[in-house]
Protein backbone atom coordinates (compact mmCIF):
# COMPACT_ATOMS: atom_id res chain seq x y z
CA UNK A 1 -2.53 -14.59 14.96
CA UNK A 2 0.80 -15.23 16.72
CA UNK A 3 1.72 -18.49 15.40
CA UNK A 4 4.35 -19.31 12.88
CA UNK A 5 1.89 -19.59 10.16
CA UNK A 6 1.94 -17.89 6.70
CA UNK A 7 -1.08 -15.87 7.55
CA UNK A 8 0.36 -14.78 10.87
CA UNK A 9 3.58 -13.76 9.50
CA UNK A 10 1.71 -11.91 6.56
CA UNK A 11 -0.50 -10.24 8.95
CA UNK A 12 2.30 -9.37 10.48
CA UNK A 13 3.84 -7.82 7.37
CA UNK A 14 0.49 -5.78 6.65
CA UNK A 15 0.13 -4.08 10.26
CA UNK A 16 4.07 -3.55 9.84
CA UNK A 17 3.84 -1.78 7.03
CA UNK A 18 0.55 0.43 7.66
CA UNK A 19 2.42 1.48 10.77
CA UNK A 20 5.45 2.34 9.16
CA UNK A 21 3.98 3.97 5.50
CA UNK A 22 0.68 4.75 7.18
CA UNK A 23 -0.42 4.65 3.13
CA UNK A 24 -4.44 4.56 3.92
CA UNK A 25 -6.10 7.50 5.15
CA UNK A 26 -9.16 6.60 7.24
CA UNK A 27 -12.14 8.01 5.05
CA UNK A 28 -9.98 4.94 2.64
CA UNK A 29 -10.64 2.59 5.46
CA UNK A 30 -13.67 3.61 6.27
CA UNK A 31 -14.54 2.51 2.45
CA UNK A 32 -12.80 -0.53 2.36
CA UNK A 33 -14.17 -2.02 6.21
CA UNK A 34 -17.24 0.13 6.90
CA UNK A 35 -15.53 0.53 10.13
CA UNK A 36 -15.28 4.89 10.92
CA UNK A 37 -12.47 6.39 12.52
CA UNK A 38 -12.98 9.67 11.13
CA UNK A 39 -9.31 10.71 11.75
CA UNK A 40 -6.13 9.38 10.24
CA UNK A 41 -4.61 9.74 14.14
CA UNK A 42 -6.72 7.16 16.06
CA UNK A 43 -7.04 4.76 12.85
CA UNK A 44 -2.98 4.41 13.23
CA UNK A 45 -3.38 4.25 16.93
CA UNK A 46 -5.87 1.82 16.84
CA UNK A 47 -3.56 -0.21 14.94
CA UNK A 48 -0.64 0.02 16.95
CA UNK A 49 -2.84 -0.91 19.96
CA UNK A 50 -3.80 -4.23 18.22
CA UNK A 51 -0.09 -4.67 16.77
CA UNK A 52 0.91 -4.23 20.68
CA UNK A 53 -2.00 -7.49 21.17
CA UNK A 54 -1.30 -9.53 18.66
CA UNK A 55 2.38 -9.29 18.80
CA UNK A 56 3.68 -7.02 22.13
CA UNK A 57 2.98 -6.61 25.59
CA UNK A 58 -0.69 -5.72 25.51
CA UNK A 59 -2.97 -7.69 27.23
CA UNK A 60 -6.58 -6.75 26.33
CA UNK A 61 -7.45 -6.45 22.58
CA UNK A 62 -8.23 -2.73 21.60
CA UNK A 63 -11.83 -1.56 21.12
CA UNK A 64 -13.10 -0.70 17.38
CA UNK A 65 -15.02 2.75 17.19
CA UNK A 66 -18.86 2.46 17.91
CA UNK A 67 -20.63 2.56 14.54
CA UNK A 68 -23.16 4.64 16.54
CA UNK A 69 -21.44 6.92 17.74
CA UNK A 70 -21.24 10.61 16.06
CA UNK A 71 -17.83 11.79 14.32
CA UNK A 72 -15.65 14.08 16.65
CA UNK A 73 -16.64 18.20 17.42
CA UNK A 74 -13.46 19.03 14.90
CA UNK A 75 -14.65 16.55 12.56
CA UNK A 76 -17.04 19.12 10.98
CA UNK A 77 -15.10 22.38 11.92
């Protein structure tokens, strides 16, 4: 993913801007991968932890949500 490559560099791009416009909510995410983070908060923190992997100082890749898990407390509030 860090390699000079056009898919790097457009990965790149993509986590850039999501990060920077935030422009998907994560109920739209949710949709699109299957994957739930039920709030808009730890899908964009989620994402800055694997921007940090793939192109910073982190050292262990972030971990996805469990699929099994149940949404937060607040979630149904």
């Amino acid at each position: 993913m860090v390699r000079d490559t056009p898919f790097a560099r457009h990965l790149q791009e993509a986590l850039e801007h999501l990060l920077r416009e935030r422009s998907v909510s994560a109920a739209e995410w949710c949709r699109m991968t299957g994957v739930s983070f039920w709030e808009d908060d730890r899908l964009y923190a989620y994402l800055q932890d694997l921007y940090g992997y793939f192109y910073g100082d982190r050292k262990e890749p972030p971990v996805a949500p469990d699929p099994e898990a149940p949404p937060p407390e607040k979630f149904w509030a």
